[in-house]
Structure formats: structure tokens, C-alpha cells
C-alpha atoms as a PDB file:
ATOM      1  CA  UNK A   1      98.925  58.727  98.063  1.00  0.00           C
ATOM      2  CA  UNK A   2     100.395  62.412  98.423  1.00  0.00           C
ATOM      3  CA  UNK A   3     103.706  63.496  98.828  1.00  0.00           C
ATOM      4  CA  UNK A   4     103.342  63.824 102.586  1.00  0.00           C
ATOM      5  CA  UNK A   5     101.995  60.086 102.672  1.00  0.00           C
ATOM      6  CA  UNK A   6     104.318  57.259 103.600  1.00  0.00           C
ATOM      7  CA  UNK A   7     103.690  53.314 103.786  1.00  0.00           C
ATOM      8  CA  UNK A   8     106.418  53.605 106.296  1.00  0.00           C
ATOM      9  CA  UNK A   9     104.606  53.391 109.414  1.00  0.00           C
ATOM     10  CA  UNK A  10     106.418  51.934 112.384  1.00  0.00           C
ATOM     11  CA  UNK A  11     103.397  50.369 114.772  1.00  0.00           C
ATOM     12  CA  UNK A  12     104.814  50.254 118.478  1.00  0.00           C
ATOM     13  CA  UNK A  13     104.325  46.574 119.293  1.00  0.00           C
ATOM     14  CA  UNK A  14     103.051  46.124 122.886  1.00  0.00           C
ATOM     15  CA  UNK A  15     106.283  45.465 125.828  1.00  0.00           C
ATOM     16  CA  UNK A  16     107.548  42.157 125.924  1.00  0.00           C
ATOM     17  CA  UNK A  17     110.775  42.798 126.515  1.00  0.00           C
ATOM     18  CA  UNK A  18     113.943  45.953 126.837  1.00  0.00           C
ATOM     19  CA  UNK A  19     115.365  45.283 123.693  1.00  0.00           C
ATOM     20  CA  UNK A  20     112.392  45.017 121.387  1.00  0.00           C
ATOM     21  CA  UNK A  21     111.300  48.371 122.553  1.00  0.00           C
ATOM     22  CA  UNK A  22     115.178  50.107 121.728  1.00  0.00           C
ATOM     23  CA  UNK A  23     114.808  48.599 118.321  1.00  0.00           C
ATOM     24  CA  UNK A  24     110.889  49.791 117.678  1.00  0.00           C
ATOM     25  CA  UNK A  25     112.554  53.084 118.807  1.00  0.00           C
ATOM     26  CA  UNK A  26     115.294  53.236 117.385  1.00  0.00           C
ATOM     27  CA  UNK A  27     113.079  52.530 114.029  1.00  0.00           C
ATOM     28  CA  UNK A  28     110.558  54.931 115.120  1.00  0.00           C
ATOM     29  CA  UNK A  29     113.184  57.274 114.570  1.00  0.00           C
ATOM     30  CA  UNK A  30     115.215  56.506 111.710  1.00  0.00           C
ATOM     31  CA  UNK A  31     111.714  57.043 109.587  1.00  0.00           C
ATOM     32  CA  UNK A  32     110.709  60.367 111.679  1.00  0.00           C
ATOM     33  CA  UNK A  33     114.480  61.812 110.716  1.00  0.00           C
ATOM     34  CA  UNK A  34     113.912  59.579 106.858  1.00  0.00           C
ATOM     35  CA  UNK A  35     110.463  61.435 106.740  1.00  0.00           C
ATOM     36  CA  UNK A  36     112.266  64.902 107.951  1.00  0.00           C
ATOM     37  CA  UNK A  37     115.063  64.609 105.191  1.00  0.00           C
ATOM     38  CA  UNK A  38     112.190  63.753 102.196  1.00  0.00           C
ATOM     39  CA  UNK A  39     110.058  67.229 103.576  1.00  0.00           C
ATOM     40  CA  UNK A  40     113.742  69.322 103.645  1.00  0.00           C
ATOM     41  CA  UNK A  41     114.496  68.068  99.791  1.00  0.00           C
ATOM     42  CA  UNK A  42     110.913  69.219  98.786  1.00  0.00           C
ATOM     43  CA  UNK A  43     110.990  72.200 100.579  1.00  0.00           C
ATOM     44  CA  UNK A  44     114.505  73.037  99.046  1.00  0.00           C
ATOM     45  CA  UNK A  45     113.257  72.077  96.035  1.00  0.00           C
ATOM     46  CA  UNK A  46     110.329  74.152  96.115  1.00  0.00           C
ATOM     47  CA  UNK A  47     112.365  76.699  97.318  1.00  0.00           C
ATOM     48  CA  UNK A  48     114.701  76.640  93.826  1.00  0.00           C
ATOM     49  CA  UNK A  49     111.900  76.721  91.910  1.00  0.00           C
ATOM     50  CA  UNK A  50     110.120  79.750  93.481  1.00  0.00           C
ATOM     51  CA  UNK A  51     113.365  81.666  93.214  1.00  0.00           C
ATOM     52  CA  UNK A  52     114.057  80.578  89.398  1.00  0.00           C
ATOM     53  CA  UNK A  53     110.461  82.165  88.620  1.00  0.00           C
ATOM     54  CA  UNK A  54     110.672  85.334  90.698  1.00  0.00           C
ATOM     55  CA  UNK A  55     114.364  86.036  88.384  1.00  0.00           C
ATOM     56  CA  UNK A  56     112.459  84.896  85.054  1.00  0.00           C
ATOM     57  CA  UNK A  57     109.634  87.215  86.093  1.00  0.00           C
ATOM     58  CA  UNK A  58     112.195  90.108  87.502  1.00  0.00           C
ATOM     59  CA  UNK A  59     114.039  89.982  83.943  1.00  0.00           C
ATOM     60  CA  UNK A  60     109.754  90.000  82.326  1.00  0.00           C
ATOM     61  CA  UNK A  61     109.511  93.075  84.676  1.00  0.00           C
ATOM     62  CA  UNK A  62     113.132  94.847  83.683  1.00  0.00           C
ATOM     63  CA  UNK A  63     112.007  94.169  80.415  1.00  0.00           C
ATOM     64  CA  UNK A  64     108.781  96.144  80.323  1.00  0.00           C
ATOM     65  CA  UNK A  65     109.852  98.717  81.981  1.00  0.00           C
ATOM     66  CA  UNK A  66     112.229  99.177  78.993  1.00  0.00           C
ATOM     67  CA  UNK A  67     109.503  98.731  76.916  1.00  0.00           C
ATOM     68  CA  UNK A  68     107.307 101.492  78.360  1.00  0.00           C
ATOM     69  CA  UNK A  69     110.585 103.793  79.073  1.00  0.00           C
ATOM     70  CA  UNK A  70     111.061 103.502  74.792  1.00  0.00           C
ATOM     71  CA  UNK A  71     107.453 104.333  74.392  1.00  0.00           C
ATOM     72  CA  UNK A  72     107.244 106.637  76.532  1.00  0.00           C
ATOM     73  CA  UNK A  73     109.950 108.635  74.411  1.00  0.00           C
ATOM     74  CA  UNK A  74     108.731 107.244  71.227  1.00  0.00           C
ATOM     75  CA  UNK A  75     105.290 109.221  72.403  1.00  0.00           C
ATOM     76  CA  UNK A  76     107.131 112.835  73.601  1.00  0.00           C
ATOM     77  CA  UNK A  77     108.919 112.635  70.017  1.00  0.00           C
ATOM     78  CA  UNK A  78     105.455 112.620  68.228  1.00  0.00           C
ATOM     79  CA  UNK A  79     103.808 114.989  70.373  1.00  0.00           C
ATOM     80  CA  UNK A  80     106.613 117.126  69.749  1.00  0.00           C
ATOM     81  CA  UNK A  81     106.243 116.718  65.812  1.00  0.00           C
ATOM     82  CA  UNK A  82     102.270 117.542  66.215  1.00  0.00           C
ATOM     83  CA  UNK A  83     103.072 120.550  68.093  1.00  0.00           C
ATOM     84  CA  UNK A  84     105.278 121.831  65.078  1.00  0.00           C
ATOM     85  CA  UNK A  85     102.934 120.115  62.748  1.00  0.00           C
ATOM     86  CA  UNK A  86     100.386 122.918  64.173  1.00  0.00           C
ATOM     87  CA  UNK A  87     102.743 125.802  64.565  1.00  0.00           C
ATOM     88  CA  UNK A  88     103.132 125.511  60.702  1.00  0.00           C
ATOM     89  CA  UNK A  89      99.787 125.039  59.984  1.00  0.00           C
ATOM     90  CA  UNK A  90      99.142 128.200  61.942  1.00  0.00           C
ATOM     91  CA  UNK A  91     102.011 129.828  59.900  1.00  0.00           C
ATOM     92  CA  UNK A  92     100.331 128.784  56.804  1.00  0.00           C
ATOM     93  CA  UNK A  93      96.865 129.635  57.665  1.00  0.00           C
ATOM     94  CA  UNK A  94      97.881 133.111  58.898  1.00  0.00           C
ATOM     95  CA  UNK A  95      99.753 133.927  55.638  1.00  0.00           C
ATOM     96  CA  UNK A  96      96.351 132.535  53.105  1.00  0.00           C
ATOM     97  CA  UNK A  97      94.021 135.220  55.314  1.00  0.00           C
ATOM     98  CA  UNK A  98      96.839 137.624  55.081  1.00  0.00           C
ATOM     99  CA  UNK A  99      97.508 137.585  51.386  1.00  0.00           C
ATOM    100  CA  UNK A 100      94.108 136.040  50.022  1.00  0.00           C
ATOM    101  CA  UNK A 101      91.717 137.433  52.192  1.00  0.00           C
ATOM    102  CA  UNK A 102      92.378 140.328  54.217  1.00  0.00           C
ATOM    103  CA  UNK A 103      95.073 142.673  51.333  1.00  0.00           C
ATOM    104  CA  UNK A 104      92.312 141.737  48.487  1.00  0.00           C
ATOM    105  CA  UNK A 105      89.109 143.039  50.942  1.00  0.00           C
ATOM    106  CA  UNK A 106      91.770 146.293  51.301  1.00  0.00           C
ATOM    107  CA  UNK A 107      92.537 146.345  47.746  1.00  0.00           C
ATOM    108  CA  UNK A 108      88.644 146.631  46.648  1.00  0.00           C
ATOM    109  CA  UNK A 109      88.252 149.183  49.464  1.00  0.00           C
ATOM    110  CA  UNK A 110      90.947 151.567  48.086  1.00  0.00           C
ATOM    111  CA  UNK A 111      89.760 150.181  44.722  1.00  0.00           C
ATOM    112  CA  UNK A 112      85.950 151.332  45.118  1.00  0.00           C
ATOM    113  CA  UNK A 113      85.384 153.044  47.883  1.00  0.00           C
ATOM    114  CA  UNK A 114      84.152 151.747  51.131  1.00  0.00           C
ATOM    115  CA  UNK A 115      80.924 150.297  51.117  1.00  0.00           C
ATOM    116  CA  UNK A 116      78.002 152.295  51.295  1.00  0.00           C
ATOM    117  CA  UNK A 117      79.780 154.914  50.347  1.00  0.00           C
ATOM    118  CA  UNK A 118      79.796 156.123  45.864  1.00  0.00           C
ATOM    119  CA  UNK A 119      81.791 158.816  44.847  1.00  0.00           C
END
């Protein structure tokens, strides 16, 4: 039997008289308004419960945007380190070919001559 489902089931009994048909009524109704008050506490409860799990997932959501804001900066700082990581690698490359290969090339030049060229 579901939720919905009731063994309460008031059977109008055929007319035999005024007074049997005010009470068959008046029964009829007491379980339609029972029945009405059972489907307003599920549908309250239901309600709760929706509303419990859309703040629990709201406060997941505030969360992880938190998350991804920290990341987010975590991931500019280390760019920002690789793009001075490369600036001094630059710096240091530059100043090897300055002093180890270009001024020793020069050196031999002045040294002995251009090439191709003998004194």
C-alpha cells in the first residue's frame, strides 16, 4: 500500500432513510478533509526537506566557488613566478653568449686576424 493508499474507504450505503445518509456524509467527509490533512503534512514535509538540501547544496556551491577563487590565485602566483623564472633565464643565457661566446670569437679575431685573412 502507498502513501496515497487508505483502508479508509467510506462505501455510500443505498437510501433507507434521512439520517443514515447525513451520517455516511458527514463520514464521507471527515476522511476526504482526514485524507487532505495526511497529503498537507507530506507535502510540508517534503517541502522541509527539499529546502534543507538546496541550503546544504548552496553552502557545497559557496564552498567551491572559494575553492576555485583560491586556485585561481594560487595559479596567477605561479604563472607569475614562471614568467620571472624565464626573464632570468634569459638574463643568464644572454650574459654566457656575451662573455663565453661572442668577446672570446672577438678576442681570437683581434688575436689572429680575421679568417681568411694571414698577415
Amino acid at each position: 500500500m502507498s502513501a496515497y493508499e487508505t483502508d479508509s474507504v467510506v462505501r455510500l450505503a443505498p437510501r433507507t432513510g434521512v439520517s443514515d445518509n447525513t451520517d455516511q456524509l458527514d463520514k464521507a467527509g471527515q476522511t476526504i478533509l482526514s485524507l487532505l490533512h495526511k497529503a498537507a503534512g507530506v507535502a510540508e514535509e517534503n517541502s522541509r526537506y527539499a529546502l534543507d538540501m538546496a541550503q546544504k547544496l548552496s553552502h557545497k556551491l559557496r564552498a567551491a566557488e572559494d575553492r576555485v577563487a583560491e586556485l585561481e590565485a594560487e595559479v596567477e602566483l605561479y604563472r607569475d613566478k614562471a614568467d620571472r623564472a624565464e626573464q632570468w633565464l634569459h638574463k643568464v643565457y644572454t650574459e654566457i653568449e656575451e662573455r663565453f661566446i661572442k668577446r672570446p670569437q672577438e678576442k681570437s679575431r683581434a688575436v689572429f686576424g680575421a679568417p681568411g685573412r694571414r698577415a
